[in-house]
PDB file of N, CA and C in Angstrom:
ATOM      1  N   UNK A   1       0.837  -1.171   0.000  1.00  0.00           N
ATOM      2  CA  UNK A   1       0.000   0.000   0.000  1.00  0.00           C
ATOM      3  C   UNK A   1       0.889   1.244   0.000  1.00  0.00           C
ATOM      4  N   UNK A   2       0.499   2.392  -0.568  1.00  0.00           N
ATOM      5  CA  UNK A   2       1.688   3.628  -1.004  1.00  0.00           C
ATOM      6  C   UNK A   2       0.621   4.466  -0.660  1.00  0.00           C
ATOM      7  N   UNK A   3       1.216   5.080   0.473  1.00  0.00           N
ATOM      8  CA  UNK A   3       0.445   6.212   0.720  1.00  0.00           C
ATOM      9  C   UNK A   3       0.414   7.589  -0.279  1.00  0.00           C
ATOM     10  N   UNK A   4      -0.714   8.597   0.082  1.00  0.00           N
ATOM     11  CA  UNK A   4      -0.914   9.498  -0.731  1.00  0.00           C
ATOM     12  C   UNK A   4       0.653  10.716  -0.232  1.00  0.00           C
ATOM     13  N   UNK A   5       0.586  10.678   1.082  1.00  0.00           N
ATOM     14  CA  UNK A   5       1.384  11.409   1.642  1.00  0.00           C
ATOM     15  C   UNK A   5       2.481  11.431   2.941  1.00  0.00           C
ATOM     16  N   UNK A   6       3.553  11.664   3.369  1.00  0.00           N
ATOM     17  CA  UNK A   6       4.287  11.381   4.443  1.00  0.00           C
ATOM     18  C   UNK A   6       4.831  12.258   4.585  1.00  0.00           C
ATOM     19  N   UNK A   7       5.121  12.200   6.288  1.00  0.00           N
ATOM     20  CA  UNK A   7       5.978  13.356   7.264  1.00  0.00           C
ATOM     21  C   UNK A   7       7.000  12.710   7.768  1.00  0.00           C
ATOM     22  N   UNK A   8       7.728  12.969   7.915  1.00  0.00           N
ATOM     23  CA  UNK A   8       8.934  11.625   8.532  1.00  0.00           C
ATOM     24  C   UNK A   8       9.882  12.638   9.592  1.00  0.00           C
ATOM     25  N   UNK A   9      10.148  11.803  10.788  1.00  0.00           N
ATOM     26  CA  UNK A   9      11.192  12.849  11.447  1.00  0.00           C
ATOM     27  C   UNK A   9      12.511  12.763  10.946  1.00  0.00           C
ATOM     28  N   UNK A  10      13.081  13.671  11.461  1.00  0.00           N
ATOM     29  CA  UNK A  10      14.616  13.967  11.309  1.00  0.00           C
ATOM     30  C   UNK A  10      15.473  13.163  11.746  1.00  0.00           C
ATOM     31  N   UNK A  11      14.972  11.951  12.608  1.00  0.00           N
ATOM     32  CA  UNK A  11      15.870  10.985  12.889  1.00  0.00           C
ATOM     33  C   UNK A  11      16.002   9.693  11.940  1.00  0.00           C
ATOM     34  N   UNK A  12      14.568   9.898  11.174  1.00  0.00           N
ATOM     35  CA  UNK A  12      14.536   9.008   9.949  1.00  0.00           C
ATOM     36  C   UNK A  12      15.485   8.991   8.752  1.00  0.00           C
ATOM     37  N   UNK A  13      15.647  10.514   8.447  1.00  0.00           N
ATOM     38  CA  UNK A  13      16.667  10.843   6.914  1.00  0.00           C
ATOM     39  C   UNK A  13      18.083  10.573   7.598  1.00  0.00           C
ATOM     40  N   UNK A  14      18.396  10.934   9.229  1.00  0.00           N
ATOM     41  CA  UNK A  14      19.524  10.801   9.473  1.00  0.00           C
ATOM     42  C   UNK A  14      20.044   9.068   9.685  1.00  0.00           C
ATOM     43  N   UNK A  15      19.600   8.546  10.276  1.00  0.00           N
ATOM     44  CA  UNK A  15      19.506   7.192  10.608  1.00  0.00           C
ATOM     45  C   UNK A  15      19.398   6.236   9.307  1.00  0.00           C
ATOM     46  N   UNK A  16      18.615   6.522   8.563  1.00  0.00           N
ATOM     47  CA  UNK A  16      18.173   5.752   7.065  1.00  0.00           C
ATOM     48  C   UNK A  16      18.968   5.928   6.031  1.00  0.00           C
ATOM     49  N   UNK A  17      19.451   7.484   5.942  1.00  0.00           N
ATOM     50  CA  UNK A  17      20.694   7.817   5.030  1.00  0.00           C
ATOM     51  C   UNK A  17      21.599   8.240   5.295  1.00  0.00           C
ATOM     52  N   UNK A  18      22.410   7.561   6.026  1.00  0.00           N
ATOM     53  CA  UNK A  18      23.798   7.344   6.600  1.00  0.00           C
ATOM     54  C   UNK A  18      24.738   6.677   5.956  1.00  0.00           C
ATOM     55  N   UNK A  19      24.103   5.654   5.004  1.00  0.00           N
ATOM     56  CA  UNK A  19      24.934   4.887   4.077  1.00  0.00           C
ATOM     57  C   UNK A  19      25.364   5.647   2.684  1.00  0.00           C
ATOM     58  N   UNK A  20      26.521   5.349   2.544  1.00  0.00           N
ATOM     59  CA  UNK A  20      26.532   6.345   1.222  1.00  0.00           C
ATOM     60  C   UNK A  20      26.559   5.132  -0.216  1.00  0.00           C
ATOM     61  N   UNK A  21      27.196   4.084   0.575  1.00  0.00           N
ATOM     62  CA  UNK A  21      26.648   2.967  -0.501  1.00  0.00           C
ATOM     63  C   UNK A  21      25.388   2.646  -0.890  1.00  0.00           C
ATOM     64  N   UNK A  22      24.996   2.502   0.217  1.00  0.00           N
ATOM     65  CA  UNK A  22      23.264   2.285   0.360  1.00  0.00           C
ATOM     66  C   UNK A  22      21.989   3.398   0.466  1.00  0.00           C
ATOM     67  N   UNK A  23      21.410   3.520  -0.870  1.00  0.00           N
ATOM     68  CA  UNK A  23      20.755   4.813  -0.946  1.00  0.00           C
ATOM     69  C   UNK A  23      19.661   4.292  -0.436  1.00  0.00           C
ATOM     70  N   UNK A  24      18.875   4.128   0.846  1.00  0.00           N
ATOM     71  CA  UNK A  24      17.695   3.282   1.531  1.00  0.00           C
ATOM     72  C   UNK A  24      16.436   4.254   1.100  1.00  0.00           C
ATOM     73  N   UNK A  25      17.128   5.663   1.763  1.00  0.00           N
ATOM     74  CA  UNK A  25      15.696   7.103   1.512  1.00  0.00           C
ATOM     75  C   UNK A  25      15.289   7.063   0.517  1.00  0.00           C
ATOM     76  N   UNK A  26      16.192   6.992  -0.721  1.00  0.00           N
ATOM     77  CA  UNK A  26      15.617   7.108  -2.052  1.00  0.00           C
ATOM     78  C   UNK A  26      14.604   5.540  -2.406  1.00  0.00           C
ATOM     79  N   UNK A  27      15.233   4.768  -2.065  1.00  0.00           N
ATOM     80  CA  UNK A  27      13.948   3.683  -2.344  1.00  0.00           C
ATOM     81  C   UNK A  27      13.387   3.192  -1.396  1.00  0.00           C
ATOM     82  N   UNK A  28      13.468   3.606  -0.139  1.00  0.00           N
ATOM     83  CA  UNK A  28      11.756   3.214   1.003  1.00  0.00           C
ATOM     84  C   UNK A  28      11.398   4.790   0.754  1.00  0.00           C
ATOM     85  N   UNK A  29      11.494   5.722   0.802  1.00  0.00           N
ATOM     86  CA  UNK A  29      10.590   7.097   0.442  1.00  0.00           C
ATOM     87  C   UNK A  29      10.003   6.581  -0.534  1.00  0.00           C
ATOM     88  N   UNK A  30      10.285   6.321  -1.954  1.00  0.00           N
ATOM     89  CA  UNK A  30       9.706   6.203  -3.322  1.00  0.00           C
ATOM     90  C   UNK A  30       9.014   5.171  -3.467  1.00  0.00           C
ATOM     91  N   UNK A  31       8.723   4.360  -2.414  1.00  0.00           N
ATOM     92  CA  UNK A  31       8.062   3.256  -2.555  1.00  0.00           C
ATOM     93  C   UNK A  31       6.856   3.612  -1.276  1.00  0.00           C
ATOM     94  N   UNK A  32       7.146   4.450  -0.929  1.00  0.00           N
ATOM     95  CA  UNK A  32       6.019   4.571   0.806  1.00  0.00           C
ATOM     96  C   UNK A  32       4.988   5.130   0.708  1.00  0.00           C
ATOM     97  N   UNK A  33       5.119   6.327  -0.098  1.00  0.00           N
ATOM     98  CA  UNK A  33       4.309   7.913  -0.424  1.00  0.00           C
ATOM     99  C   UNK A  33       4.433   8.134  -2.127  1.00  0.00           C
ATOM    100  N   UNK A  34       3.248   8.935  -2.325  1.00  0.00           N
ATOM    101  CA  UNK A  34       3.492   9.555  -3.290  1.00  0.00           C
ATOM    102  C   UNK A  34       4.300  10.393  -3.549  1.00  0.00           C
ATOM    103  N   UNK A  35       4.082  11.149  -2.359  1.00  0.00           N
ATOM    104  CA  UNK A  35       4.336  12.479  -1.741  1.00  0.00           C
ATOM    105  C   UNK A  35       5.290  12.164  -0.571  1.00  0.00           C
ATOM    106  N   UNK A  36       6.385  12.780   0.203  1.00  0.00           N
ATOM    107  CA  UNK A  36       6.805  12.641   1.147  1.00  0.00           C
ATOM    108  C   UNK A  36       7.303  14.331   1.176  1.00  0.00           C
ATOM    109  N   UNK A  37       6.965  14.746   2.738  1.00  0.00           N
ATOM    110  CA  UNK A  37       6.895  16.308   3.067  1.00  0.00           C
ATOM    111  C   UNK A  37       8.107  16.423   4.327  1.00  0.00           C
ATOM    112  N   UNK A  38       8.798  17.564   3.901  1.00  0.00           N
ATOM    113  CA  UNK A  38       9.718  17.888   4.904  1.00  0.00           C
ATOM    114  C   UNK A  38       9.516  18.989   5.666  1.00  0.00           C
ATOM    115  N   UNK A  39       9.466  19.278   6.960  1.00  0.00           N
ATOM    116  CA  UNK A  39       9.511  20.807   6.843  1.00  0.00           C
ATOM    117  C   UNK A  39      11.129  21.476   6.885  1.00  0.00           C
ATOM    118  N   UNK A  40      10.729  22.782   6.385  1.00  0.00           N
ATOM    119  CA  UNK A  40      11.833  23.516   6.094  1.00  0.00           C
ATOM    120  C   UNK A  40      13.015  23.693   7.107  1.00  0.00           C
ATOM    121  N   UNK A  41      12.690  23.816   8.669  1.00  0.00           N
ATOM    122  CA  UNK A  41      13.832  23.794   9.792  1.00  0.00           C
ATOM    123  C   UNK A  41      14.388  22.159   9.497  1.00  0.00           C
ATOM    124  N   UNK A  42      13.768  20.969   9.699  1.00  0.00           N
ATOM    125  CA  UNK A  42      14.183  19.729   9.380  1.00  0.00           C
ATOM    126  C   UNK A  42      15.038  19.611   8.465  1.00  0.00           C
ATOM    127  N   UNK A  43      14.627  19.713   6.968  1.00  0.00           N
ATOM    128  CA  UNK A  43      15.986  19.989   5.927  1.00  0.00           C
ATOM    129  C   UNK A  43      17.291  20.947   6.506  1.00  0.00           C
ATOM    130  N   UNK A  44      16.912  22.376   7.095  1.00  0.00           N
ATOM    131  CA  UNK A  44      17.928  23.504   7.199  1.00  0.00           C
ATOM    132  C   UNK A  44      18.816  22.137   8.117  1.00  0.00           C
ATOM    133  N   UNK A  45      18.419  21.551   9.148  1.00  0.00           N
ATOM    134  CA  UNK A  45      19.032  20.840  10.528  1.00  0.00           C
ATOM    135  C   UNK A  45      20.042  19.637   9.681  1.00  0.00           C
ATOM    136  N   UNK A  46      19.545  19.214   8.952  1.00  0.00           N
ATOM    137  CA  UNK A  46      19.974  18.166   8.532  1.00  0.00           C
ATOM    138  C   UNK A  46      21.961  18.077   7.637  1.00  0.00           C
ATOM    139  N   UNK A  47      22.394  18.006   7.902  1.00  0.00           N
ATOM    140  CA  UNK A  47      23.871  18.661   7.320  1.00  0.00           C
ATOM    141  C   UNK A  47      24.307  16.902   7.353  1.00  0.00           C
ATOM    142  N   UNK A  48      24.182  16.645   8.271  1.00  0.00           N
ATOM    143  CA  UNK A  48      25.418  15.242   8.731  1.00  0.00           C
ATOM    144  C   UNK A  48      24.295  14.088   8.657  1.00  0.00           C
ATOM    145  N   UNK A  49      24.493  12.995   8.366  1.00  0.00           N
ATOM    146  CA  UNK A  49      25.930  12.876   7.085  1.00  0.00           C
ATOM    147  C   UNK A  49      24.968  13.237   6.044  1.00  0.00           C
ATOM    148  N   UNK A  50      26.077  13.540   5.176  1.00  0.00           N
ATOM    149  CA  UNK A  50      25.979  14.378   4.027  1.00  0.00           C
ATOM    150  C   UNK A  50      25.394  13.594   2.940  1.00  0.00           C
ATOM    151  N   UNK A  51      25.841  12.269   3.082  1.00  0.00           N
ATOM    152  CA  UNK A  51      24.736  11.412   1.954  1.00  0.00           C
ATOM    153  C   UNK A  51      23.137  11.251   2.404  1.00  0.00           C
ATOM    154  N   UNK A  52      22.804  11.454   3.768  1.00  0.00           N
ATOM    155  CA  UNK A  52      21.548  11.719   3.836  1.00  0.00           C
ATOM    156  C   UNK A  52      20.906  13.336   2.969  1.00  0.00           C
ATOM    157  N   UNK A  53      21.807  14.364   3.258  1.00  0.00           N
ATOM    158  CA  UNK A  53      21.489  15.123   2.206  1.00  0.00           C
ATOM    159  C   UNK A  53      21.116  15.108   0.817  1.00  0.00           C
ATOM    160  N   UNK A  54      22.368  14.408   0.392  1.00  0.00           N
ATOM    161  CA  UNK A  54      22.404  13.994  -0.957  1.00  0.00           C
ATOM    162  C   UNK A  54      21.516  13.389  -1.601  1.00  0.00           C
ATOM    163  N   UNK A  55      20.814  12.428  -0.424  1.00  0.00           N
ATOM    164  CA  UNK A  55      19.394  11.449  -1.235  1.00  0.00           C
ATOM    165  C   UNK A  55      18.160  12.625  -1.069  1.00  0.00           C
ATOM    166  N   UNK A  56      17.881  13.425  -0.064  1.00  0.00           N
ATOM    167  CA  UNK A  56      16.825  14.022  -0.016  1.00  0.00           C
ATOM    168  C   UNK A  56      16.873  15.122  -1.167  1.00  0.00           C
ATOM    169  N   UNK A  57      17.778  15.712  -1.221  1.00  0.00           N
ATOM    170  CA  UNK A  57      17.934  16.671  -2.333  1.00  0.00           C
ATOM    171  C   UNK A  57      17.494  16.112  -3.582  1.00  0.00           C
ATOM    172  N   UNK A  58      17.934  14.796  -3.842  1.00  0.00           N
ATOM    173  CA  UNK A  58      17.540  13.800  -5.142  1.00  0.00           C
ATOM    174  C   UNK A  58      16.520  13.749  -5.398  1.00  0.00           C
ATOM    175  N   UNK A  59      15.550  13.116  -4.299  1.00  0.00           N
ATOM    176  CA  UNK A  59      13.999  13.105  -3.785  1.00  0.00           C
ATOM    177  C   UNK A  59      13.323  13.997  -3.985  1.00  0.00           C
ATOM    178  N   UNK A  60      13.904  15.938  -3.436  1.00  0.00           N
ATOM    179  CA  UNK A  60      13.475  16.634  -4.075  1.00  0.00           C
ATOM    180  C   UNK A  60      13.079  17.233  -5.383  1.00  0.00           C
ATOM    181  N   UNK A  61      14.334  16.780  -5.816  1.00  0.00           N
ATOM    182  CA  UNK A  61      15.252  16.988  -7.630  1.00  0.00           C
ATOM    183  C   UNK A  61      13.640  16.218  -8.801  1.00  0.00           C
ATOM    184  N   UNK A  62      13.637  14.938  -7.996  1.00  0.00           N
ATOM    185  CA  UNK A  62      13.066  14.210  -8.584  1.00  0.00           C
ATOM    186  C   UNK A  62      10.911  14.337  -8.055  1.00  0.00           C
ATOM    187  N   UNK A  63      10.985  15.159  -7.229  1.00  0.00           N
ATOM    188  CA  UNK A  63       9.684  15.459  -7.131  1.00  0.00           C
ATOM    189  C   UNK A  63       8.783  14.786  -6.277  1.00  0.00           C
ATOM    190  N   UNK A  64       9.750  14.123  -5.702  1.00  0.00           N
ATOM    191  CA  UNK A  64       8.979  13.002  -4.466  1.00  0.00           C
ATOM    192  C   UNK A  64       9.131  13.230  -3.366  1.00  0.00           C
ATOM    193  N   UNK A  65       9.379  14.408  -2.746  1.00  0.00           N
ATOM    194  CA  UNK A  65      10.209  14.993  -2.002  1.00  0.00           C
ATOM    195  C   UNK A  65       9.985  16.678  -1.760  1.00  0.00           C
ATOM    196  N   UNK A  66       8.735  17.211  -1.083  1.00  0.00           N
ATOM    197  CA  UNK A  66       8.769  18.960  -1.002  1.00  0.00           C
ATOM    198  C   UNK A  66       8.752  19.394   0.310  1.00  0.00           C
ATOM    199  N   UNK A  67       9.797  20.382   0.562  1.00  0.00           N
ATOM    200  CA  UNK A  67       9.652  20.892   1.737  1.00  0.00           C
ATOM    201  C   UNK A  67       8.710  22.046   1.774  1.00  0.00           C
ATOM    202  N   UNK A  68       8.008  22.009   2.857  1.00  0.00           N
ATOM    203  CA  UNK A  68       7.208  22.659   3.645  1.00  0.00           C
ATOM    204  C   UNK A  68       7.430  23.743   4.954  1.00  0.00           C
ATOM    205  N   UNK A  69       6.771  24.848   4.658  1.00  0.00           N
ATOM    206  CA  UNK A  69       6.905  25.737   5.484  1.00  0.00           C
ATOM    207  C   UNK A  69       5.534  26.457   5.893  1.00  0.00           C
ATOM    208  N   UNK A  70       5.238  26.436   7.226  1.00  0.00           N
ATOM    209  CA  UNK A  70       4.010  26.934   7.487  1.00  0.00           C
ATOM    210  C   UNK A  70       3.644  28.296   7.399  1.00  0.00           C
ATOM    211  N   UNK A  71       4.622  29.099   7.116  1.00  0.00           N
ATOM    212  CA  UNK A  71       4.076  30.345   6.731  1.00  0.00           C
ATOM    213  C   UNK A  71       3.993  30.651   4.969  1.00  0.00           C
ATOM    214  N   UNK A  72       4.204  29.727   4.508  1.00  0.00           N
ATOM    215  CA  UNK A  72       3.681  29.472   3.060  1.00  0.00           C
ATOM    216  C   UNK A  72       2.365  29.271   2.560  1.00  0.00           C
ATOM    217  N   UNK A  73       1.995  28.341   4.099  1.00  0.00           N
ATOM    218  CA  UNK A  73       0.364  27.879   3.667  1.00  0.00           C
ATOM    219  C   UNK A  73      -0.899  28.566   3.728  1.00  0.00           C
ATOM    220  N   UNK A  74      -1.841  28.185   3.560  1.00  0.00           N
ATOM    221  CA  UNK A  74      -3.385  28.776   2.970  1.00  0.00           C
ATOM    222  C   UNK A  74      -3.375  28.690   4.472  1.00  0.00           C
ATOM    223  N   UNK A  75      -4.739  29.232   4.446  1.00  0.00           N
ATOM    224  CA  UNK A  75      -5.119  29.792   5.486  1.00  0.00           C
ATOM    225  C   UNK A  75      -5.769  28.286   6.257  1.00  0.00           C
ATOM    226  N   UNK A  76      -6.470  27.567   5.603  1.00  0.00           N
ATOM    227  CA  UNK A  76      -7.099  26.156   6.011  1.00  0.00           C
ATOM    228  C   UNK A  76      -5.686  25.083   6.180  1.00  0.00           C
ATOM    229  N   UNK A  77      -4.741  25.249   5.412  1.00  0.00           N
ATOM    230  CA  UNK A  77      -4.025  24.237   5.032  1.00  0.00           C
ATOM    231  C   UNK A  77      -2.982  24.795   6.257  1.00  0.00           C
ATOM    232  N   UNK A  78      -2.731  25.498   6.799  1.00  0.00           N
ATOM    233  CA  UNK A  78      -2.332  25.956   8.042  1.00  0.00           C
ATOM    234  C   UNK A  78      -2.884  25.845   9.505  1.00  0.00           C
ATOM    235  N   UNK A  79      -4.475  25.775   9.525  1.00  0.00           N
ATOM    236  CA  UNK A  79      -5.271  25.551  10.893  1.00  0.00           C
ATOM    237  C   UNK A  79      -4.848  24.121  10.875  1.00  0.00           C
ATOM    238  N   UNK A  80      -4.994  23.121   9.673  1.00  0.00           N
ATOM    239  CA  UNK A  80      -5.413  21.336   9.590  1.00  0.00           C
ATOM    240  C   UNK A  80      -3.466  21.062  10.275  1.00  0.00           C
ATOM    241  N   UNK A  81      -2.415  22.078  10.007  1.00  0.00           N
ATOM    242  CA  UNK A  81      -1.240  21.618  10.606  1.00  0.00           C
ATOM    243  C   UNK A  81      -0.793  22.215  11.825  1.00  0.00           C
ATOM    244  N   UNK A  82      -1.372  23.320  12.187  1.00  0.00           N
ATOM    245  CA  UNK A  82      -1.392  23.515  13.783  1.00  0.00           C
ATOM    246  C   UNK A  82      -1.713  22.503  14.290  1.00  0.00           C
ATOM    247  N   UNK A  83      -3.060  21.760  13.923  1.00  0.00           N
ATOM    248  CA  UNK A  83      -3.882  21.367  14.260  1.00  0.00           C
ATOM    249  C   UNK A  83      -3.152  19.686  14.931  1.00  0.00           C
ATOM    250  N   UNK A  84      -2.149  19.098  13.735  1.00  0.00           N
ATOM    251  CA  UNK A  84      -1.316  18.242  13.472  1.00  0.00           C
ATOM    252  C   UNK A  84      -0.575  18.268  14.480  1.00  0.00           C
ATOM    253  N   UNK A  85       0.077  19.681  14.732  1.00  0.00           N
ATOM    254  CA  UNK A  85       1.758  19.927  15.395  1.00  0.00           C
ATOM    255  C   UNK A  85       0.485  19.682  16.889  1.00  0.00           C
ATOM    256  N   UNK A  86      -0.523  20.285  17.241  1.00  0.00           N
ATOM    257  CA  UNK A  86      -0.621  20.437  18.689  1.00  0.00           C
ATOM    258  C   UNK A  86      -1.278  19.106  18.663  1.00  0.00           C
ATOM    259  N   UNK A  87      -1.805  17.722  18.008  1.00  0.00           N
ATOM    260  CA  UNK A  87      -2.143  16.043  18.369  1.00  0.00           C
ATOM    261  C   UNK A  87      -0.697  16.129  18.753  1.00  0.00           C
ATOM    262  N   UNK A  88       0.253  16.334  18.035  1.00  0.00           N
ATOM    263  CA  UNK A  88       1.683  15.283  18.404  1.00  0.00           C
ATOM    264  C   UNK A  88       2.005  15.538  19.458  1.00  0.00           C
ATOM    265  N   UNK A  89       2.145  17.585  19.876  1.00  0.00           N
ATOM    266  CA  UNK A  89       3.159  17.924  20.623  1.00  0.00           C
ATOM    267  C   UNK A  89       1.964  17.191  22.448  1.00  0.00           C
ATOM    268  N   UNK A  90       0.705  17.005  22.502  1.00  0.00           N
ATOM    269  CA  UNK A  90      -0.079  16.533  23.215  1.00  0.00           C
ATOM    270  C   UNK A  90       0.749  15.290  23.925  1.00  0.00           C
ATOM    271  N   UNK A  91       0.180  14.010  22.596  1.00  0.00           N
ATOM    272  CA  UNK A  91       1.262  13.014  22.638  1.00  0.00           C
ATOM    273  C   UNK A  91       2.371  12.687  23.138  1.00  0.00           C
ATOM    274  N   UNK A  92       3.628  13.618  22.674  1.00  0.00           N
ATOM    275  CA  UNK A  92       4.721  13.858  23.231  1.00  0.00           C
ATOM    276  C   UNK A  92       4.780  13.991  24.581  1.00  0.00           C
ATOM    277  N   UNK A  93       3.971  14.836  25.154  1.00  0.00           N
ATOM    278  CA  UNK A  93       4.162  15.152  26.565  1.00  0.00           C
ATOM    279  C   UNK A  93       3.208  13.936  27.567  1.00  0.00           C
ATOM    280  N   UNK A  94       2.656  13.745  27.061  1.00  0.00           N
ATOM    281  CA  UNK A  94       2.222  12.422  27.361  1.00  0.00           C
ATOM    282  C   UNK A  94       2.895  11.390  27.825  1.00  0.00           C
ATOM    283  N   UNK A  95       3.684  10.924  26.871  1.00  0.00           N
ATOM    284  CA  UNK A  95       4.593  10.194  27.074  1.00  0.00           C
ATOM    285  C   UNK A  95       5.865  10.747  27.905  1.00  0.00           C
ATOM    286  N   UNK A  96       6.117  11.543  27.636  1.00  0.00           N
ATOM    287  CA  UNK A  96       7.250  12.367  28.390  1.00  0.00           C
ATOM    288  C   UNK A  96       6.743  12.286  29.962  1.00  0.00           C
ATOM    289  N   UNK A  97       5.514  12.296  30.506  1.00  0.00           N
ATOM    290  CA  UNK A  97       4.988  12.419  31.557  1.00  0.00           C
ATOM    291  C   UNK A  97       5.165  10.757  31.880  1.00  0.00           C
ATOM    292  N   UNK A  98       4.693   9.828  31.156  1.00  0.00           N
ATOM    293  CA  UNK A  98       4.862   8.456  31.880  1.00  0.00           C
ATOM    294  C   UNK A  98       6.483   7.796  31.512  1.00  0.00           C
ATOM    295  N   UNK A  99       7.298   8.467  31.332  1.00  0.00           N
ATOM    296  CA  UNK A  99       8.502   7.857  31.289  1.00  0.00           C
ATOM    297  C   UNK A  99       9.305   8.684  32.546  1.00  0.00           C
ATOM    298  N   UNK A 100       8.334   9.448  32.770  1.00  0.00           N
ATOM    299  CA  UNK A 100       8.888  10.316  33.894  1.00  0.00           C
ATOM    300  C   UNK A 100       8.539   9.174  35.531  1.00  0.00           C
ATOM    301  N   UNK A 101       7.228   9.072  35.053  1.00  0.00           N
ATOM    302  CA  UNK A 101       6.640   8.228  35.862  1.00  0.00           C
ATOM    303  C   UNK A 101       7.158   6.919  36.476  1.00  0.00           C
ATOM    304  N   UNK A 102       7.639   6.465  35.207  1.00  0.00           N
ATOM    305  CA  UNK A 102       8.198   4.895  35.060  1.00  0.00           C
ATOM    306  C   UNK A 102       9.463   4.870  35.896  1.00  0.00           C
ATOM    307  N   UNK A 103      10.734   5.792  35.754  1.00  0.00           N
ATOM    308  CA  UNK A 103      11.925   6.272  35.861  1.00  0.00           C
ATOM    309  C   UNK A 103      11.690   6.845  37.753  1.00  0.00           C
TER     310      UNK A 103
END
């Protein structure tokens, strides 16, 4: 199943494209999503290693691959990713609260 669209964290491009033999991003991205979305601080962050660059830039090059910036977006297409960032950042603390717990 290939989704219409994907968000992936920053530990994904770093961790996944680390290999410079092994281009993994370019073929699990291109096989996952139609679409796969970055946002714009995520790319800026991303430097090391440099073949993880190299594949996302490709990804981009090649159109499977757009970074995103929220002050770019529509006015709807901006509430639906607030909307996004404050489920996760919820989540997050959530968990952050029962590992606190656990510990």
């Amino acid at each position: 199943m290939k989704y219409d669209g994907l968000i992936v964290d920053a530990d994904f491009y770093i961790k996944i494209g680390a290999s410079p033999k092994y281009r993994y991003l370019e073929r699990i991205l291109a096989e996952l999503a139609e679409k796969v979305y970055i946002h714009k601080t995520v790319y800026d962050k991303i430097m090391i290693p440099a073949c993880a660059k190299q594949q996302i830039d490709s990804l981009i090059h090649l159109g499977i691959m757009e970074i995103i910036d929220e002050n770019c977006l529509e006015p709807l297409e901006k509430a639906i990713y607030r909307g996004a960032w404050q489920g996760l950042s919820f989540v997050f603390e959530s968990f952050s609260i029962f590992l606190i717990r656990i510990a």
